[in-house]
PDB file of N, CA and C in Angstrom:
ATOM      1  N   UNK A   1     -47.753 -46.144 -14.729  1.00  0.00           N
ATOM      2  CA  UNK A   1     -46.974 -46.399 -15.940  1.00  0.00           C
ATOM      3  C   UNK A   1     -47.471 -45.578 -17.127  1.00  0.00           C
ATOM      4  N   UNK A   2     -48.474 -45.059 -16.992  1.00  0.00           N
ATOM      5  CA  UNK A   2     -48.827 -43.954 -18.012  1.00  0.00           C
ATOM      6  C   UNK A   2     -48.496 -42.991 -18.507  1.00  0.00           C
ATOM      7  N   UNK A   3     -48.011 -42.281 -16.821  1.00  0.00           N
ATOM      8  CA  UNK A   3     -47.247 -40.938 -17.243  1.00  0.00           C
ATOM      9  C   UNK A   3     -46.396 -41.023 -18.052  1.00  0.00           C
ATOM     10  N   UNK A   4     -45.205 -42.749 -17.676  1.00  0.00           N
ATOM     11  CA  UNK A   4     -44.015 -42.473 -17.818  1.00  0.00           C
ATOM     12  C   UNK A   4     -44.224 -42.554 -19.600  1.00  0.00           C
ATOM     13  N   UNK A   5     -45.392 -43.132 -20.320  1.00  0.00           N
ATOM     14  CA  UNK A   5     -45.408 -43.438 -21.405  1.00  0.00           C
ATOM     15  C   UNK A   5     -45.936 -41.699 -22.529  1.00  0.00           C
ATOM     16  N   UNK A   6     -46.576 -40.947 -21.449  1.00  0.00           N
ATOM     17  CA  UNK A   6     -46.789 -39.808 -21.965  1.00  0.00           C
ATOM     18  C   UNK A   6     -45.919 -38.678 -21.642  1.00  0.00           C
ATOM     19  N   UNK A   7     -44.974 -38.630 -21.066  1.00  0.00           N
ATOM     20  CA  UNK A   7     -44.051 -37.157 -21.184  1.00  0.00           C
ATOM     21  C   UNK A   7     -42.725 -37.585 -22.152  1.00  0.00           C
ATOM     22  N   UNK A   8     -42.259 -38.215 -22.640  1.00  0.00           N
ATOM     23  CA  UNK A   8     -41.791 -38.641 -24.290  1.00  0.00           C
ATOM     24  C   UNK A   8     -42.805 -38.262 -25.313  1.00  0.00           C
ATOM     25  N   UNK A   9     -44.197 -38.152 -25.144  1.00  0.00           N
ATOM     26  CA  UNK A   9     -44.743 -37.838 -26.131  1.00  0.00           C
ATOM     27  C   UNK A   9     -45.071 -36.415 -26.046  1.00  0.00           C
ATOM     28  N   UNK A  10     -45.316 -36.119 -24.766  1.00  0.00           N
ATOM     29  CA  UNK A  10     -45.411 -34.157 -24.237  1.00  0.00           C
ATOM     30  C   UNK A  10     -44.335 -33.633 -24.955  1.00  0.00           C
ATOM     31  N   UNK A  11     -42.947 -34.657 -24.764  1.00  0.00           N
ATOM     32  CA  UNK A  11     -41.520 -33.454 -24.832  1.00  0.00           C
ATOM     33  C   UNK A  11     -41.437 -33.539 -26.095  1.00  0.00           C
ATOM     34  N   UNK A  12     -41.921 -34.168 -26.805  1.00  0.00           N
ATOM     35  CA  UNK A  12     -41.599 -34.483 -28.699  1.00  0.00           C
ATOM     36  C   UNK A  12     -42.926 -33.406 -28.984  1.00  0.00           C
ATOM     37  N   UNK A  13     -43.818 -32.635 -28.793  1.00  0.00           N
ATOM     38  CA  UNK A  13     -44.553 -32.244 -29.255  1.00  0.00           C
ATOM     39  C   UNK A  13     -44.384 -30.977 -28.688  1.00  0.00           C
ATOM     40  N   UNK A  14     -43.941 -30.462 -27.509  1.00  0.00           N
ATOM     41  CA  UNK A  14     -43.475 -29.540 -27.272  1.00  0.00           C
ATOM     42  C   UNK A  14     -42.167 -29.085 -27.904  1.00  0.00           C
ATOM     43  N   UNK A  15     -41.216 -30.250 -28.337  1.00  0.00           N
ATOM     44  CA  UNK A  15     -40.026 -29.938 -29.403  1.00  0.00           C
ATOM     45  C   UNK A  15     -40.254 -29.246 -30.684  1.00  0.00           C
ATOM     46  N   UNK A  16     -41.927 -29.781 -31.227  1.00  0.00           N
ATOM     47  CA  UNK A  16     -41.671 -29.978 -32.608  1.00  0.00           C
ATOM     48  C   UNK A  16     -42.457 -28.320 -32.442  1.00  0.00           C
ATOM     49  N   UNK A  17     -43.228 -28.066 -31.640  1.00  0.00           N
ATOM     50  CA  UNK A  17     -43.537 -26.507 -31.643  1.00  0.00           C
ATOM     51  C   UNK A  17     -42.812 -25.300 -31.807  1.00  0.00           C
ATOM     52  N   UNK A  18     -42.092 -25.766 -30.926  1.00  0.00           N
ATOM     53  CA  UNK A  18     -40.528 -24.690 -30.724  1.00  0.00           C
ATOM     54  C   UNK A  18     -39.662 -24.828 -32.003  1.00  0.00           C
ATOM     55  N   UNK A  19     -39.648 -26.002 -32.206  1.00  0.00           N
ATOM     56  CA  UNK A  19     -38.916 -25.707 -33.720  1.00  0.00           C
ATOM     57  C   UNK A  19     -39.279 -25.307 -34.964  1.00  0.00           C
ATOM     58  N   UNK A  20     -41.200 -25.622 -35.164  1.00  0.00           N
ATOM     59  CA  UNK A  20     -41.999 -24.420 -35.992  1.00  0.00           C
ATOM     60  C   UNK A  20     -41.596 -23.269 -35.812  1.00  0.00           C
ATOM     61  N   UNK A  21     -41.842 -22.538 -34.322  1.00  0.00           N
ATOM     62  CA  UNK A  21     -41.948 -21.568 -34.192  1.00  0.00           C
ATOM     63  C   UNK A  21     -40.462 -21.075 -34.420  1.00  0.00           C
ATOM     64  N   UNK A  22     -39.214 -21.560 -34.159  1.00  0.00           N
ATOM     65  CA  UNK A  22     -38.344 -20.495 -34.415  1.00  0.00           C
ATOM     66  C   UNK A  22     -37.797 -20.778 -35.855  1.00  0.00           C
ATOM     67  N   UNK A  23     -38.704 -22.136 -36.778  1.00  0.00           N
ATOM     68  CA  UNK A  23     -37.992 -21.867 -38.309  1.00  0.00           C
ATOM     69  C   UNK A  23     -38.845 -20.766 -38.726  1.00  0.00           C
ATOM     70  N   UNK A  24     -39.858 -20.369 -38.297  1.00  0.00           N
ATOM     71  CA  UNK A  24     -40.946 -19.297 -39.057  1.00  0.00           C
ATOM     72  C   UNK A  24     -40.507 -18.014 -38.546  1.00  0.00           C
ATOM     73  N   UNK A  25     -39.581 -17.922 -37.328  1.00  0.00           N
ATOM     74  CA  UNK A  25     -39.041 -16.458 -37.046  1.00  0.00           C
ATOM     75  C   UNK A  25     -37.541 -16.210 -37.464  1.00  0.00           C
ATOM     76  N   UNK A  26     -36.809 -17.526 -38.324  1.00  0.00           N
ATOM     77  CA  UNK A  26     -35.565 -17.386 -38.682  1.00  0.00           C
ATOM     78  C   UNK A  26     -36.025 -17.772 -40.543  1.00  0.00           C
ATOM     79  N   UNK A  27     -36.832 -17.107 -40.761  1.00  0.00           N
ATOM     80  CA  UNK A  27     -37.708 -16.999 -42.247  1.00  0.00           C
ATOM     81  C   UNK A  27     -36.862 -15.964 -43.414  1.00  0.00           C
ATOM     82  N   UNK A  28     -36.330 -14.681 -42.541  1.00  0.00           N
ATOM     83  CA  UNK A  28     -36.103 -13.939 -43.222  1.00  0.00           C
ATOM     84  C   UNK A  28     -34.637 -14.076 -44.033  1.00  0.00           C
ATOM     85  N   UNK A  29     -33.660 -15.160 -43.413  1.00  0.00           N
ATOM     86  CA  UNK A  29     -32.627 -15.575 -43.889  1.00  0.00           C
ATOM     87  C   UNK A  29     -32.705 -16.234 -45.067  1.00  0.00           C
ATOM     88  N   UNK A  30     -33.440 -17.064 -45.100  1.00  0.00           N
ATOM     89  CA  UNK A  30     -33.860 -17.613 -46.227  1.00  0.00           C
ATOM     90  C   UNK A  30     -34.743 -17.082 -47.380  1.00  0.00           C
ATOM     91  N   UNK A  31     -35.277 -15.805 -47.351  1.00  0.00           N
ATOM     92  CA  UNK A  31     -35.918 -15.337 -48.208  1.00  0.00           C
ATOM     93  C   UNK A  31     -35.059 -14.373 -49.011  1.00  0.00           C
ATOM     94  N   UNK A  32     -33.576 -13.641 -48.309  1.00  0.00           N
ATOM     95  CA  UNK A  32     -32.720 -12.736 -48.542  1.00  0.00           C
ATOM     96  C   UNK A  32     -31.957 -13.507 -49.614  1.00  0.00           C
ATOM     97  N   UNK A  33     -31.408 -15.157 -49.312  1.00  0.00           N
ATOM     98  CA  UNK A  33     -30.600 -15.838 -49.939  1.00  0.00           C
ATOM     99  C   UNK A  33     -31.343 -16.526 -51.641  1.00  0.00           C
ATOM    100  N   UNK A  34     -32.586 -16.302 -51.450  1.00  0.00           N
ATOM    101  CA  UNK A  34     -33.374 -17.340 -52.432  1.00  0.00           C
ATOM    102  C   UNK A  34     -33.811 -15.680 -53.576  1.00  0.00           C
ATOM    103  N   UNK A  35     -33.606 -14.625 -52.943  1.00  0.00           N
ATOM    104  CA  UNK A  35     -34.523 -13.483 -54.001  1.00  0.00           C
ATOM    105  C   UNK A  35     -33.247 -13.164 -54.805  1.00  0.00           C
ATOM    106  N   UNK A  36     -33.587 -13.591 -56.015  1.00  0.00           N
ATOM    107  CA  UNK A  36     -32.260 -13.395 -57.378  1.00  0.00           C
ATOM    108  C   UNK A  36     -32.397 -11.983 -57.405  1.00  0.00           C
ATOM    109  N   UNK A  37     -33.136 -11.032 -57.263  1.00  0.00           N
ATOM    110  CA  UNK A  37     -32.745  -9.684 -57.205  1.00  0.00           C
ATOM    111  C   UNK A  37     -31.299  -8.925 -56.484  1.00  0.00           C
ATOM    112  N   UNK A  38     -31.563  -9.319 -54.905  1.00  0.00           N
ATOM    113  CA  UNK A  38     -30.017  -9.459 -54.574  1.00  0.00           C
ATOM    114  C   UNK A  38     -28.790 -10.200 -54.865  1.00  0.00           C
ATOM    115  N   UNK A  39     -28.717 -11.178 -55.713  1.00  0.00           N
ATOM    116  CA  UNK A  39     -28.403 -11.639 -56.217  1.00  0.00           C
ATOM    117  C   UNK A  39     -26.617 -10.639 -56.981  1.00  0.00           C
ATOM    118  N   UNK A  40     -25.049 -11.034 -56.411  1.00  0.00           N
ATOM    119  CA  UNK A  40     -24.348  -9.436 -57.301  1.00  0.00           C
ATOM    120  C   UNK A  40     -24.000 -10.225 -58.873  1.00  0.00           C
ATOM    121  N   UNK A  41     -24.217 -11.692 -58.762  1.00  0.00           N
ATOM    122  CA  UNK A  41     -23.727 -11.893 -60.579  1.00  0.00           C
ATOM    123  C   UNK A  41     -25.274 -12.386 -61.257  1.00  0.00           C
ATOM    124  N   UNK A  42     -25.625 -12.098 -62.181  1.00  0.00           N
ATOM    125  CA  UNK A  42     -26.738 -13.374 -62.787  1.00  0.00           C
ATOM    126  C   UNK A  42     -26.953 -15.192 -63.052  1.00  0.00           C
ATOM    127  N   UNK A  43     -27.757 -15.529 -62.272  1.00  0.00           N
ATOM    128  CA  UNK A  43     -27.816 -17.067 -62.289  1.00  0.00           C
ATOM    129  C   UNK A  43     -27.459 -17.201 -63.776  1.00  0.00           C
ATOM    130  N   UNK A  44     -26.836 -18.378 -63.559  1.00  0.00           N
ATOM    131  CA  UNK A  44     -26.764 -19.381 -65.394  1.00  0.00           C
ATOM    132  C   UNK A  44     -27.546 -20.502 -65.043  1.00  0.00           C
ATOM    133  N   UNK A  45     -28.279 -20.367 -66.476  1.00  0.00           N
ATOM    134  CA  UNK A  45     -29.056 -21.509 -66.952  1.00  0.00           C
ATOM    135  C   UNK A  45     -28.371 -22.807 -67.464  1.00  0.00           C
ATOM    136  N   UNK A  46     -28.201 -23.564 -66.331  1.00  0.00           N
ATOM    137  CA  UNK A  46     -27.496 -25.089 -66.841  1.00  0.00           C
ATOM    138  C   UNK A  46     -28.518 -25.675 -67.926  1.00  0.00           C
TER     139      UNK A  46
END
């Protein structure tokens, strides 16, 4: 009954790796959208 209590915890920790690893290789999308330099109008200051 052990196993069955540890591969729910293998597959959640093997999930949460894979999903580090591909938000840190899908990084560059988010750095393109956030740099106001590319930016084609100027932010307004609410």
């Amino acid at each position: 009954m052990k196993l069955l209590k540890a591969v729910p915890a293998v597959v959640m920790l093997a999930g949460g790796v894979f999903a580090s690893l591909y938000a840190a290789a899908d990084d560059s999308v988010f750095t393109v959208m956030d740099d106001p330099s590319t930016a084609k109008k100027p932010f307004e200051v609410i």
